[in-house]
Protein backbone atom coordinates (compact mmCIF):
# COMPACT_ATOMS: atom_id res chain seq x y z
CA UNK A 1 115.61 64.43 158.68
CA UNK A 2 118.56 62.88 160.04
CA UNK A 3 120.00 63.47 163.18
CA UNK A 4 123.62 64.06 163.48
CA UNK A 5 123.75 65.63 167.27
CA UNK A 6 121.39 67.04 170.16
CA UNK A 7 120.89 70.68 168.09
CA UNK A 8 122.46 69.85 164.24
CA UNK A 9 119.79 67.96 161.91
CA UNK A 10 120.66 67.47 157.94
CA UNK A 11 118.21 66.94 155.54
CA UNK A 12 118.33 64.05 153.49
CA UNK A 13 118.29 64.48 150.19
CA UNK A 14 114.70 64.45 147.93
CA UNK A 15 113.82 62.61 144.78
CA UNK A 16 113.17 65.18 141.76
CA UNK A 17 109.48 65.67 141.56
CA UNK A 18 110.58 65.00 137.48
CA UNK A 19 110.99 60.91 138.72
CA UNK A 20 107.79 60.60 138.88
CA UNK A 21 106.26 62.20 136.02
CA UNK A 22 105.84 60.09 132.55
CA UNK A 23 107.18 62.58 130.30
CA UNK A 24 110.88 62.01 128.82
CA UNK A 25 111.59 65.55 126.81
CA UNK A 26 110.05 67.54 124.62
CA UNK A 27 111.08 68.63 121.65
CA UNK A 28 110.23 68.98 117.66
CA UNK A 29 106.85 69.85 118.87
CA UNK A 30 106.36 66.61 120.54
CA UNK A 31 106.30 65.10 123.86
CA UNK A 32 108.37 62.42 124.20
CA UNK A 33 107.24 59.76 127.12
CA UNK A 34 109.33 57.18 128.92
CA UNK A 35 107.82 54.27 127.99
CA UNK A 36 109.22 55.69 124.44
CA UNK A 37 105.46 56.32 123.42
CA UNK A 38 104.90 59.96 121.35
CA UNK A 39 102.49 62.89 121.80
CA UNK A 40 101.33 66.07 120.05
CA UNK A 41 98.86 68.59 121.32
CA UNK A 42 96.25 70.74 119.40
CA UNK A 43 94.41 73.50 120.48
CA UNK A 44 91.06 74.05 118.84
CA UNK A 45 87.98 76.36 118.93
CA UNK A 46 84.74 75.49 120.09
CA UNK A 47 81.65 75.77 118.75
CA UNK A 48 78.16 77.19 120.43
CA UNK A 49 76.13 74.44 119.47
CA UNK A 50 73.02 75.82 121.30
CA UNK A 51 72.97 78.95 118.88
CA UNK A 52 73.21 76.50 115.28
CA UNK A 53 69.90 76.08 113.86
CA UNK A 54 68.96 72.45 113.71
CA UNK A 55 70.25 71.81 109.96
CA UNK A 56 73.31 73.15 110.98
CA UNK A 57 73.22 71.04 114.29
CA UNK A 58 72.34 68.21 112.15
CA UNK A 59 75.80 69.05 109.63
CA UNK A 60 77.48 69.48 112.73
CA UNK A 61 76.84 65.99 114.17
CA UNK A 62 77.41 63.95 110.54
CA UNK A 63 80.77 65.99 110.16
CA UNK A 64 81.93 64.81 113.47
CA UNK A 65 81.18 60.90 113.00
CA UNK A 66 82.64 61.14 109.88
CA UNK A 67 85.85 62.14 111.89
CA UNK A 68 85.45 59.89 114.09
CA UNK A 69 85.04 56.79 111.57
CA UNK A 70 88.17 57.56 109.83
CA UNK A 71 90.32 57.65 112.67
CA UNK A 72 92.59 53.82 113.18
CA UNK A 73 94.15 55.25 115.83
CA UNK A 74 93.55 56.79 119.53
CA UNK A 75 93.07 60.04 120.76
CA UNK A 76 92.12 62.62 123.84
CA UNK A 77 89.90 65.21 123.81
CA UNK A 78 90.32 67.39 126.86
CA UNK A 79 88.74 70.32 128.14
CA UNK A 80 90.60 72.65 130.55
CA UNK A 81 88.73 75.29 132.81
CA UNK A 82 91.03 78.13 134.04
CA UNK A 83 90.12 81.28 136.07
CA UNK A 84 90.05 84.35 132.97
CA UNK A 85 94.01 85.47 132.74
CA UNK A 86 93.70 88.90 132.29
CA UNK A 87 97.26 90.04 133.50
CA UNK A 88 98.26 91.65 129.66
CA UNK A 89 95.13 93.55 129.40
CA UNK A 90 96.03 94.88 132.79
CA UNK A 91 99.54 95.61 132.07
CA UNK A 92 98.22 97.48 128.95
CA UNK A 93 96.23 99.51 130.87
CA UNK A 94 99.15 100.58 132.97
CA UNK A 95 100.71 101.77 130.52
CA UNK A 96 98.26 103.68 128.85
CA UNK A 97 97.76 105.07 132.41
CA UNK A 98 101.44 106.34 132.50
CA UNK A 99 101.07 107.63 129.20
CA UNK A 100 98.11 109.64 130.07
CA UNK A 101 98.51 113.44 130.28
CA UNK A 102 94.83 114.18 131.46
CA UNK A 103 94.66 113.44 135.48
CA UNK A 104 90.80 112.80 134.84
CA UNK A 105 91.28 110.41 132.83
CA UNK A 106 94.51 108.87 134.86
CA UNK A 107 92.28 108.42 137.72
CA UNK A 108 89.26 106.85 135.38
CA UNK A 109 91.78 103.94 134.26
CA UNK A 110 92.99 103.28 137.59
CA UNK A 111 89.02 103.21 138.88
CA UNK A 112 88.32 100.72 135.64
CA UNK A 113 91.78 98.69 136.44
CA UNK A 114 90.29 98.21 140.28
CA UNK A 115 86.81 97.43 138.78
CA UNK A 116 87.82 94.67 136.06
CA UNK A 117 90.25 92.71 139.09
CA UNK A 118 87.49 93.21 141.59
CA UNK A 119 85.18 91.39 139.26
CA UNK A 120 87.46 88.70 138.08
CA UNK A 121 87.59 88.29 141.43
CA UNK A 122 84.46 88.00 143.07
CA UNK A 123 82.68 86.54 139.89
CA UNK A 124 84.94 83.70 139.44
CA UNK A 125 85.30 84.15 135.57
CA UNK A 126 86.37 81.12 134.00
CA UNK A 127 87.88 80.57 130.43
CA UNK A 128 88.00 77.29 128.38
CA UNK A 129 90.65 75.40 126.37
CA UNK A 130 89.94 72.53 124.38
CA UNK A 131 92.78 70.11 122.71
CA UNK A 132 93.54 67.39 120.94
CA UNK A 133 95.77 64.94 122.38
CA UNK A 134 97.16 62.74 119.57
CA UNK A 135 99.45 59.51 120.13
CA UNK A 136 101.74 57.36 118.78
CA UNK A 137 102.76 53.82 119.82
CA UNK A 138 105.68 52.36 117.88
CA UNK A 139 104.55 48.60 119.61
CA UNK A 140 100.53 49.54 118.32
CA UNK A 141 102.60 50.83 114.47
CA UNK A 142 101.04 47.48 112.52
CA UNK A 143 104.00 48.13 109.88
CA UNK A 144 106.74 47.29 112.13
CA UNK A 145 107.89 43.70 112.06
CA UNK A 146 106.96 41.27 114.37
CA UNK A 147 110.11 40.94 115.62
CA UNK A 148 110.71 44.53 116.43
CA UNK A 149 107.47 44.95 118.23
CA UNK A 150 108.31 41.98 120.16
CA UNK A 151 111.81 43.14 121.09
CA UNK A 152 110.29 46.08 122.79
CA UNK A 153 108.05 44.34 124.79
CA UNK A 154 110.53 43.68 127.20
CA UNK A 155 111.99 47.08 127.62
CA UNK A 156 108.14 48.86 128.06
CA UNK A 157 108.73 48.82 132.05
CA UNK A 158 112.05 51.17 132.07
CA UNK A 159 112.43 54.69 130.47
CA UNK A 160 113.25 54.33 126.97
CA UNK A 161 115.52 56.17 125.00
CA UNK A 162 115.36 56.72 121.19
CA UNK A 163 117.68 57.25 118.74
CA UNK A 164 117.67 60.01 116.58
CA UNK A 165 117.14 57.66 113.50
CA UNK A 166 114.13 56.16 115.29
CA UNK A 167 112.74 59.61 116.42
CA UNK A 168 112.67 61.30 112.93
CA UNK A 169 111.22 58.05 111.64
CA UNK A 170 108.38 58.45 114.30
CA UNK A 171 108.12 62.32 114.33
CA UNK A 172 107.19 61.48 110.13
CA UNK A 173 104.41 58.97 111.05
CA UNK A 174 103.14 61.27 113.19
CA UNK A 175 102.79 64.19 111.98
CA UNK A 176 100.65 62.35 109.15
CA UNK A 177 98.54 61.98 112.11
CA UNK A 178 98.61 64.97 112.80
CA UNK A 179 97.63 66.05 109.33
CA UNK A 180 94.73 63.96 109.06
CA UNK A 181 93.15 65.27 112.32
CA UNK A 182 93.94 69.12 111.53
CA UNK A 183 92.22 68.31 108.00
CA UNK A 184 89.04 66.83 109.98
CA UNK A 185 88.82 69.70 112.41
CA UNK A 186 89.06 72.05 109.69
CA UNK A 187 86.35 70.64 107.44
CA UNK A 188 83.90 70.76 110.88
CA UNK A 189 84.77 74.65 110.95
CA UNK A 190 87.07 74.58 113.83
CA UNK A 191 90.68 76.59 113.88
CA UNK A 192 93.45 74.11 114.73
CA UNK A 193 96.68 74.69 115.34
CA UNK A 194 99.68 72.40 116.54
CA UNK A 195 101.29 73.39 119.54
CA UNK A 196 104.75 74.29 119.17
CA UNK A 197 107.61 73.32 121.68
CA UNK A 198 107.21 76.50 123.53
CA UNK A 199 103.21 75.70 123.89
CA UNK A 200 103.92 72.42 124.92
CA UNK A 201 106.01 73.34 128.00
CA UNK A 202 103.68 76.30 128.84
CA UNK A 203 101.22 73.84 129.10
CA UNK A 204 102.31 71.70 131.09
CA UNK A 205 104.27 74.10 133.37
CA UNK A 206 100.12 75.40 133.80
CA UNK A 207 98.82 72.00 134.16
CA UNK A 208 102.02 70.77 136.91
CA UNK A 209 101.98 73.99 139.09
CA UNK A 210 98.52 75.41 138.36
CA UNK A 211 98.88 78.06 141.81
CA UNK A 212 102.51 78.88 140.50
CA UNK A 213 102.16 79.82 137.41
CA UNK A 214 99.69 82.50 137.84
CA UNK A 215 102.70 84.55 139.76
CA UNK A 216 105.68 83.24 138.21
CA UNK A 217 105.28 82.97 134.12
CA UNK A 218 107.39 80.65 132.35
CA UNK A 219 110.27 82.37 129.94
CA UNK A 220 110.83 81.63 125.88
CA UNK A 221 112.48 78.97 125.61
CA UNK A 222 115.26 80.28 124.12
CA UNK A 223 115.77 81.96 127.55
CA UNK A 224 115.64 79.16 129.73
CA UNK A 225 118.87 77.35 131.28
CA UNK A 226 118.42 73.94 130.37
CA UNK A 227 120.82 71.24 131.52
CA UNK A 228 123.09 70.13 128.58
């Protein structure tokens, strides 16, 4: 704060929390990054390995290194832990609740309503996510020139902007990526699916303000104001 007289103080004015974060935009179903890098994010199922017999366990294991081996490129396989959500089941019941013409059976939903929270609650319930985190680095893209490559070299400390040209060129590349590692998930049983922009910003509105979002859910996009 800054003082201006005995009583009168004026706040000076704060850095957006945004100048410190590493993403650019997102859009196109990708996350674009200031150092001009790209990202996509896949969720996936899981698999309860303990419960396979040990043929399957065996399959299981050769599918995965065989994933593994014909990947050239990086990627991030992270696990996110999450007190169970269960605010639309709830809201459901509500509404079956108003909808109810029996007072019995009014008060039995609004005894099972107290009873799900309360456990939530005290038993700590947690749910998991698991996804894919695949890049792509134009500097690390061996078909560029050498030239190219080198060019950027010098630009890799500031935010980068790219052109529209450049983007669709890069959004091609990788969603081949992207391709190749739904394809491998797939063939090891899993259900993978791409997140869309919509997921993407969800996400990391949960991952940024994980206290926040459980009281204040993010809109559709297409009813957000977004600066222009």
């Amino acid at each position: 704060m800054i003082s201006v007289s005995n009583n009168t103080y004026i706040m000076a004015k704060k850095p957006s929390t945004q100048k410190y974060l590493d993403i650019s935009e997102i859009k196109e179903n990708l996350v674009v990054l200031k150092d001009g890098t790209l990202r996509s994010v896949i969720i996936c199922s899981s698999i309860n390995f303990s419960l396979l017999s040990e043929d399957e366990q065996q399959a299981k294991i050769s599918g995965y290194m065989q994933f593994l081996n014909a990947l050239d490129h990086p990627l991030q396989i992270v696990v996110q832990s999450r007190k169970l959500d269960i605010e639309g089941y709830i809201t459901r019941l509500r509404e079956a609740q108003k909808k109810q013409t029996n007072e019995l059976l009014k008060a039995q939903i609004i005894d099972y309503m107290a009873y799900v929270q309360q456990l939530i609650e005290l038993g700590e319930i947690m749910t998991k996510r698991f996804f894919v985190v695949v890049p792509y680095d134009p500097l690390g893209d061996k078909s560029r020139g050498f030239w190219p490559r080198f060019k950027s070299l010098f630009s890799s400390g500031r935010s980068i902007s790219i052109k529209k040209s450049k983007f669709e060129e890069y959004r091609n590349k990788m969603q081949l990526r992207i391709n190749n590692i739904l394809s491998g998930l797939n063939s090891m049983g899993l259900d993978a699916v791409q997140l869309d922009t919509q997921g993407l910003i969800e996400l990391y509105y949960n991952v940024y303000n994980p206290k926040t979002s459980q009281s204040q859910k993010l809109k559709e996009i297409d009813k957000l104001n977004l600066e222009t």
